[in-house]
Protein backbone atom coordinates (compact mmCIF):
# COMPACT_ATOMS: atom_id res chain seq x y z
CA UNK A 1 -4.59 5.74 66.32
CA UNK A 2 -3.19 4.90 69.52
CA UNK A 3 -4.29 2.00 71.16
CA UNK A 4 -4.53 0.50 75.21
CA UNK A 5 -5.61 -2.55 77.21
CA UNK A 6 -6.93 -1.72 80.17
CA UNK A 7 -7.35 -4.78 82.85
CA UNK A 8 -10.15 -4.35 85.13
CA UNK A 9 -12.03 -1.77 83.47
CA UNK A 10 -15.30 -1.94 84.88
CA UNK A 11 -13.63 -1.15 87.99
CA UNK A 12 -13.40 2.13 89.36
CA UNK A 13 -9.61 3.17 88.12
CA UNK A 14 -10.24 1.35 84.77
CA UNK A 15 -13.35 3.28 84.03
CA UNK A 16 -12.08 6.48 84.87
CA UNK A 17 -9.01 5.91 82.85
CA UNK A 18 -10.59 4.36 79.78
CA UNK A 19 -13.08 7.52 80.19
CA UNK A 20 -9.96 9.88 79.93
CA UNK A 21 -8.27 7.72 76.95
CA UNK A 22 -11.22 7.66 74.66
CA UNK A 23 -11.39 11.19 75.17
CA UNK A 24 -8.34 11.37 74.15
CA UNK A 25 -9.01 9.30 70.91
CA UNK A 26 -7.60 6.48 72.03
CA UNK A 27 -8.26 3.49 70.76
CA UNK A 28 -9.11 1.30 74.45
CA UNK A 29 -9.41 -1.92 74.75
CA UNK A 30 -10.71 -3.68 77.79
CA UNK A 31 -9.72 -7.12 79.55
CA UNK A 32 -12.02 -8.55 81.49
CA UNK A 33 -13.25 -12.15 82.63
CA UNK A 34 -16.12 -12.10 80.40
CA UNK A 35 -17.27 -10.07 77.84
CA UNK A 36 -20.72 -11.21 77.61
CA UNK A 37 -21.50 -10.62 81.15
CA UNK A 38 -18.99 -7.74 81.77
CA UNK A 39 -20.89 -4.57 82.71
CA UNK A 40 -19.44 -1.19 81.81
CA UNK A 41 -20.35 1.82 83.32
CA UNK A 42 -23.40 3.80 80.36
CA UNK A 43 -20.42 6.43 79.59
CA UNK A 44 -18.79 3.55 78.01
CA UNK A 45 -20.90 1.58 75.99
CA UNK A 46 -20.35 0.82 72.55
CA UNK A 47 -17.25 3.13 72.68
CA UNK A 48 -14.79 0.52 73.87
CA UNK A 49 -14.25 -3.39 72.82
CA UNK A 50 -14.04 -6.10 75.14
CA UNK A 51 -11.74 -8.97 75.19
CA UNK A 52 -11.56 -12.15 77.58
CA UNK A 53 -8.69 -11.84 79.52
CA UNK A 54 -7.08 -14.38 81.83
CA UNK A 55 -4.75 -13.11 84.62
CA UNK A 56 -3.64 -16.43 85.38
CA UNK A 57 -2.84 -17.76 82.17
CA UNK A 58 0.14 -16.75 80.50
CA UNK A 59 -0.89 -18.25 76.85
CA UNK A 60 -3.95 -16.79 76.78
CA UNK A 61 -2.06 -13.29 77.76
CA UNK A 62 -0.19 -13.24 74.80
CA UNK A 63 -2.65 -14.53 72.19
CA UNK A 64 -4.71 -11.33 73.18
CA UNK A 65 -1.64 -9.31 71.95
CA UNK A 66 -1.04 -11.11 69.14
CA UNK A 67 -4.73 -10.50 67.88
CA UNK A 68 -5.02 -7.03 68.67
CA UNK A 69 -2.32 -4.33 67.93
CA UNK A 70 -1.64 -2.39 71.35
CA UNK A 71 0.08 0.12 72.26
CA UNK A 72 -0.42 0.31 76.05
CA UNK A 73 -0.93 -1.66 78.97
CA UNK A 74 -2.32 -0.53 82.27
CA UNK A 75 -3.22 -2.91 84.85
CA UNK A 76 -5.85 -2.56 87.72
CA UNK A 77 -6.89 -6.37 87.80
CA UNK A 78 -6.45 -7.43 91.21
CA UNK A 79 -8.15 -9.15 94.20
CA UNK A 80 -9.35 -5.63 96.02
CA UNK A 81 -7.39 -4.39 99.46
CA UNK A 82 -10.13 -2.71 101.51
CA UNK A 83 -11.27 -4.76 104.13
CA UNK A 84 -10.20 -7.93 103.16
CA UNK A 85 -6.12 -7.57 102.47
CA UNK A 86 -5.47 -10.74 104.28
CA UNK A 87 -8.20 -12.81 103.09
CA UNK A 88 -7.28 -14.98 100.08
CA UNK A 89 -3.10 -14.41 100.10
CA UNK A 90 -2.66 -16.98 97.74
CA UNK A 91 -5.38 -16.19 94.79
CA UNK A 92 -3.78 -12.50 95.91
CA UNK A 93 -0.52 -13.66 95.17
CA UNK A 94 -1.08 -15.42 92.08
CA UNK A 95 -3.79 -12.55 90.59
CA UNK A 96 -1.64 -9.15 92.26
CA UNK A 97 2.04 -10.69 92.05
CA UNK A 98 2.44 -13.38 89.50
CA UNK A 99 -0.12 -12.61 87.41
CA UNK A 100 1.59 -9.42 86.49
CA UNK A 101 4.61 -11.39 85.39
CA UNK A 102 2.74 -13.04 83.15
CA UNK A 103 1.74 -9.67 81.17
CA UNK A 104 5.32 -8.51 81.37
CA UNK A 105 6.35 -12.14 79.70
CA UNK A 106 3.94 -11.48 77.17
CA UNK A 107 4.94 -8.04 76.29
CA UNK A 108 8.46 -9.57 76.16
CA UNK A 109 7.57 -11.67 73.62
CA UNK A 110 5.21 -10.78 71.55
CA UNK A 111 6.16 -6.93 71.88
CA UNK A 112 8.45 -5.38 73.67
CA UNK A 113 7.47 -2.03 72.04
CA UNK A 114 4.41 -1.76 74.33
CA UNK A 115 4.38 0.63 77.17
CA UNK A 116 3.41 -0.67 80.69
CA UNK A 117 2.02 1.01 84.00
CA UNK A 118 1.10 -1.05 86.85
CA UNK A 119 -1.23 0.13 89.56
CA UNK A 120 0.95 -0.44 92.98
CA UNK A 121 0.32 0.36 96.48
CA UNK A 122 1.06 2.43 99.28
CA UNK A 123 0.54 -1.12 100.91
CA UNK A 124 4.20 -1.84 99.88
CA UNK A 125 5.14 0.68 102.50
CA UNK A 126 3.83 -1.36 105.22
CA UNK A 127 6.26 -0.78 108.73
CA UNK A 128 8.14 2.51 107.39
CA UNK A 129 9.93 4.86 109.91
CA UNK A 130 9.94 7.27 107.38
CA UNK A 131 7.02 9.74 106.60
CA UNK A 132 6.13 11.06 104.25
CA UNK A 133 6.73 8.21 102.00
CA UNK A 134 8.50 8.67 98.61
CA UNK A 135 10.18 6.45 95.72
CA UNK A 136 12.94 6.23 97.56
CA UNK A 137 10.99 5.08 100.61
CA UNK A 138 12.13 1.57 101.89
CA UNK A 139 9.26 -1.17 101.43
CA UNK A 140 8.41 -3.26 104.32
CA UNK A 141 4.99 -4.75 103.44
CA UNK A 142 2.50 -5.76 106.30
CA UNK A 143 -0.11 -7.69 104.57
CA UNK A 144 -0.26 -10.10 101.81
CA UNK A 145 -1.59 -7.86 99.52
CA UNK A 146 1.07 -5.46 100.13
CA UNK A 147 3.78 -8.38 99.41
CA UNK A 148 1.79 -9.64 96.20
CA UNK A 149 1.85 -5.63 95.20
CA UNK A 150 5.71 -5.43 95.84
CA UNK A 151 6.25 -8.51 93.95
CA UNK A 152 4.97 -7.28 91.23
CA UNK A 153 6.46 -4.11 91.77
CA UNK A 154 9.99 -5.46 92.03
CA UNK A 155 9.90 -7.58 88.50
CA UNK A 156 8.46 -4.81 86.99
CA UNK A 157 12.38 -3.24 87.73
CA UNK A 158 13.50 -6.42 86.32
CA UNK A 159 12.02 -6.29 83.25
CA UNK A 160 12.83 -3.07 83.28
CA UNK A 161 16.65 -3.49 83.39
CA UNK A 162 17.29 -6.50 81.67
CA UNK A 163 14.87 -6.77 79.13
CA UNK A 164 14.74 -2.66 78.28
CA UNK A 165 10.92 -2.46 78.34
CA UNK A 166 8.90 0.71 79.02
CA UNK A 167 7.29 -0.37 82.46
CA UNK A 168 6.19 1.66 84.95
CA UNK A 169 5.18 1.39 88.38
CA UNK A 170 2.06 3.76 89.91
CA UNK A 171 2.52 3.60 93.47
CA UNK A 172 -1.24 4.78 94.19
CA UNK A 173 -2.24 6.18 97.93
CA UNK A 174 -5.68 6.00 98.92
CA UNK A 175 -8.08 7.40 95.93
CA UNK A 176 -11.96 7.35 95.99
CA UNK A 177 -15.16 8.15 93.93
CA UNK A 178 -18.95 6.97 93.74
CA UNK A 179 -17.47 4.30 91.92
CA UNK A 180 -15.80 2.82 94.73
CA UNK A 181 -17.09 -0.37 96.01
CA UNK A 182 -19.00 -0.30 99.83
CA UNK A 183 -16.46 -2.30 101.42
CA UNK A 184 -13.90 0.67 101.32
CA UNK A 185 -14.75 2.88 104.57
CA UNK A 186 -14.87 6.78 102.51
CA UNK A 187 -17.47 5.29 100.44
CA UNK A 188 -18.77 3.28 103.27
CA UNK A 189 -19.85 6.36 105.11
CA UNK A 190 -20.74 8.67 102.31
CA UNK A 191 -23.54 5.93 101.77
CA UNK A 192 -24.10 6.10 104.92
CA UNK A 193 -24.85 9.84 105.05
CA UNK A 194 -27.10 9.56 101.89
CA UNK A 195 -29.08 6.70 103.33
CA UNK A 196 -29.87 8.18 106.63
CA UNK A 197 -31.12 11.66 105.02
CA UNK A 198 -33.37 9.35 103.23
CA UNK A 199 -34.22 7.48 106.12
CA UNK A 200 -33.41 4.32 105.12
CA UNK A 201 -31.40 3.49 107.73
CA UNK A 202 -30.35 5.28 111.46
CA UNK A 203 -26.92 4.51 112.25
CA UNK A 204 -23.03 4.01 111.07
CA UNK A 205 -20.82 1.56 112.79
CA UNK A 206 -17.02 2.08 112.36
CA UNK A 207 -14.14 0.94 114.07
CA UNK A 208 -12.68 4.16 114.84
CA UNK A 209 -12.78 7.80 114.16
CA UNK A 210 -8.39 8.24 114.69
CA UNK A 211 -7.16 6.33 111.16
CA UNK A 212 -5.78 8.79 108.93
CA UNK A 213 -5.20 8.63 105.27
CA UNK A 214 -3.56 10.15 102.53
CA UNK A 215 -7.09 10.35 100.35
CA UNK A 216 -7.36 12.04 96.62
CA UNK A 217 -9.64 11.41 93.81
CA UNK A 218 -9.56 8.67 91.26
CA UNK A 219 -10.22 9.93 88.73
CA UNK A 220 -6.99 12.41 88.87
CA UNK A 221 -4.67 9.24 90.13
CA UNK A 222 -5.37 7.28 86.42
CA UNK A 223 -4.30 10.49 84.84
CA UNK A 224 -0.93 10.45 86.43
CA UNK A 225 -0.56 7.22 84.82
CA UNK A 226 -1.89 8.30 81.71
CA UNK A 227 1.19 10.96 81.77
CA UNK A 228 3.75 7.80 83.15
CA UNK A 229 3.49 6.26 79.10
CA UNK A 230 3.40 9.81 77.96
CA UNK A 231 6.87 10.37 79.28
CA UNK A 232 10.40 10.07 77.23
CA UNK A 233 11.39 7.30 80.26
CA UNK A 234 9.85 4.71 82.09
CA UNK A 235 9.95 5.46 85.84
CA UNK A 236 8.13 4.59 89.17
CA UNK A 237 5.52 7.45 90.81
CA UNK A 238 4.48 8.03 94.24
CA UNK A 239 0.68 9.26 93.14
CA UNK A 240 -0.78 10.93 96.38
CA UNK A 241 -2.13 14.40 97.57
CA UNK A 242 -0.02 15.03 100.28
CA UNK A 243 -2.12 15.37 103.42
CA UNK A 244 -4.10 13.29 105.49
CA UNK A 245 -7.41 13.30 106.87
CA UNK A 246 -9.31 11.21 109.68
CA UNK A 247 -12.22 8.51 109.19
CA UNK A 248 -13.35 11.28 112.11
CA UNK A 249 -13.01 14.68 109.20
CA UNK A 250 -14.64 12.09 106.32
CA UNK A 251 -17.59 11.64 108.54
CA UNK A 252 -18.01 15.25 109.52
CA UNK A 253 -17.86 16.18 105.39
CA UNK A 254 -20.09 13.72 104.43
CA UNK A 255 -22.28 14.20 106.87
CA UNK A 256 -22.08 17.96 107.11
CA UNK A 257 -22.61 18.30 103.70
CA UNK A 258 -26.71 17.42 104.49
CA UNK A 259 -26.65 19.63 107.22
CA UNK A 260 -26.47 16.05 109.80
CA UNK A 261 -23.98 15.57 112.63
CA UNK A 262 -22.37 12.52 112.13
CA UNK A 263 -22.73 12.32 116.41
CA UNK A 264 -25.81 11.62 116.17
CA UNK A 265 -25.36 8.63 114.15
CA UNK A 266 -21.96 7.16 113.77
CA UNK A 267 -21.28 4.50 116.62
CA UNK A 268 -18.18 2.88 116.90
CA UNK A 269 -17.00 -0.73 117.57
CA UNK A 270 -13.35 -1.29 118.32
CA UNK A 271 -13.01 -4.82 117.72
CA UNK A 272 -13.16 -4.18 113.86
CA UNK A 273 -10.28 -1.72 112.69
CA UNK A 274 -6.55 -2.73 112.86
CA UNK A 275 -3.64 -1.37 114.97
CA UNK A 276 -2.80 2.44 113.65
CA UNK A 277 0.72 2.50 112.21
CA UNK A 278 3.14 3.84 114.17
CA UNK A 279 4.36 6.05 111.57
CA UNK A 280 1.63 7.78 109.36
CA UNK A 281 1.52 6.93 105.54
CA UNK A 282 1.30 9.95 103.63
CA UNK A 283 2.63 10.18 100.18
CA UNK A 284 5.35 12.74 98.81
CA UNK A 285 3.98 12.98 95.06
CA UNK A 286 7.34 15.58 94.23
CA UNK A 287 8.28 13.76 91.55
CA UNK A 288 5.08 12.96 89.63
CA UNK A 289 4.85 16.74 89.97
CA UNK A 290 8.16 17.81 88.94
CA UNK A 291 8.79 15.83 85.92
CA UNK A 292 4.84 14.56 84.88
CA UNK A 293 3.48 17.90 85.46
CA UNK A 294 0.73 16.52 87.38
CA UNK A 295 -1.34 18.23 90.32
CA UNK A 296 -4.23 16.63 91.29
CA UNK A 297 -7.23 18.54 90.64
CA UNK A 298 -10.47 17.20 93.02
CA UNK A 299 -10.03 18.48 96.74
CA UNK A 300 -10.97 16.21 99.54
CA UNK A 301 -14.30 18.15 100.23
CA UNK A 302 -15.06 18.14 97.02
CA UNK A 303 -14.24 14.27 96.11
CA UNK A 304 -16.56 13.53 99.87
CA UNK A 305 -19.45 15.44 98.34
CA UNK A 306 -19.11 13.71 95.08
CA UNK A 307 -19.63 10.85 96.13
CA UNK A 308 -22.47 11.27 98.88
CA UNK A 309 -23.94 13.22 95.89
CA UNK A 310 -23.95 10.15 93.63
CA UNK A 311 -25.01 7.55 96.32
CA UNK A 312 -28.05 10.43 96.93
CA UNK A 313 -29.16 10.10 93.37
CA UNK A 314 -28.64 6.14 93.58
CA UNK A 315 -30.54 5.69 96.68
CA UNK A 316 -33.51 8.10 95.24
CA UNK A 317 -34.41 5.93 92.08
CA UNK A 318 -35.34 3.16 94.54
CA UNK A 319 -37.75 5.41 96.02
CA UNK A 320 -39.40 6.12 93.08
């Protein structure tokens, strides 16, 4: 049976992922901090084992892989972009940039038979004059966590080219789903939208209603991956749908979809969004398409309503 580690799985890529690998009778394994305290999502338990895994130290990296036999790696530990992606640049450094080094070191050694995929960024992109944004897209990175990302992202070709191992680099636009933590704006307002139906609160402040992003669903993004280690080459994948929407449409969905008008209740603040970019980043997935066969399948309307459909349910068992 094939087997994977999966860093960060009780985040929101890693439990979609390991959701689609045990599916496929794969044998997952998740690393996280602590396994006693860890908490999986219910779809998960007792399918899946834990193991305590250390981003920051290399020895304890590789005695993981010498204890357990794995065939794949996928990594999605890292200190979170949302609203924070210059908060913390040197924890971001070591945990996004270094701290993938470490796993490729490991692999190195103790087997350089195991497949790889980091989860990059469309943060590496940063200042581009060039939209949309592919593999061969120049990377100028704007924030620390788009540097850390790009780090990571450049030994991963390294490793790649001198050492021969099967590493591949995801480089993963904007993707959502009710699992997405509150300080990310799409789930931010689909909240939002739930809690003022139920009247728990009356208003949403934003910083503007003009930012566009390239937004698809999660949930299809970890399956491009999946296909990445599937393939007879390791490679690096722009993984986005193609078109952009505004904070201005997300509101109007979400809100929409419980017959609101997010007028009525979204107010906005300027002093808490950053500058647009000058150049819009959208991703040109062409290549994940062409030679991974992969489409993704949840539309934006449909990924919006998701997710104000799961924060409805949430919100409801506190009213009972």
């Amino acid at each position: 049976m094939l087997s994977a580690l999966i860093t960060g799985v009780t985040g929101q890529d890693g439990s979609y992922l390991a959701e689609l690998l045990v599916e496929h009778e794969v044998q997952v394994i998740g690393g996280v901090r602590d396994p006693r305290t860890a908490q999986l999502i219910p779809s998960l338990k007792n399918r899946i084992e834990l193991v305590q895994w250390d981003m920051s130290n290399q020895k304890s990296i590789e005695d993981v892989l010498n204890a357990n036999s794995v065939d794949e790696i996928y990594n999605f530990a890292a200190f979170s972009s949302g609203e924070g992606m210059f908060e913390h640049p040197i924890e971001m450094g070591k945990v996004n940039g270094l701290g993938v080094v470490y796993i490729l070191e490991a692999i190195r050694k103790v087997n350089p038979l195991i497949r790889f995929c980091q989860a990059s960024s469309s943060e590496m992109f940063g200042y581009t004059d060039e939209s949309p944004q592919s593999e061969k897209t120049p990377f100028n990175p704007r924030t620390p966590y788009g540097a850390a990302k790009l780090y990571a992202h450049s030994m991963i070709h390294i490793y790649r080219e001198r050492y021969g191992l099967f590493a591949c680099s995801a480089i993963l636009f904007n993707h959502e789903s009710p699992r997405r933590g509150l300080n990310f704006v799409p789930r931010k307002v689909a909240r939002a939208a739930a809690a003022i139906k139920l009247c728990y609160t009356t208003k949403l402040t934003l910083g503007t209603l003009d930012a566009r992003r390239d937004w698809g669903f999660a949930g299809d993004y970890v399956r491009a991956m999946q296909l990445m280690l599937k393939h007879s080459r390791p490679d690096d994948y722009v993984v986005a749908t193609g078109v952009t929407h505004s904070i201005r449409e997300l509101c109007e969905c979400a809100f929409g979809y419980l017959d609101l008008d997010y007028k009525d209740f979204v107010r906005i603040e300027n002093n808490s969004y950053r500058a647009p970019e000058s150049v819009q980043l959208v991703g040109d997935a062409t290549k994940a398409r062409t030679q991974l066969g992969w489409e993704p399948e949840v539309g934006f309307r449909k990924m919006v309503s998701m997710m104000v459909d799961a924060d409805l349910q949430m919100l409801n068992k506190k009213l009972i």
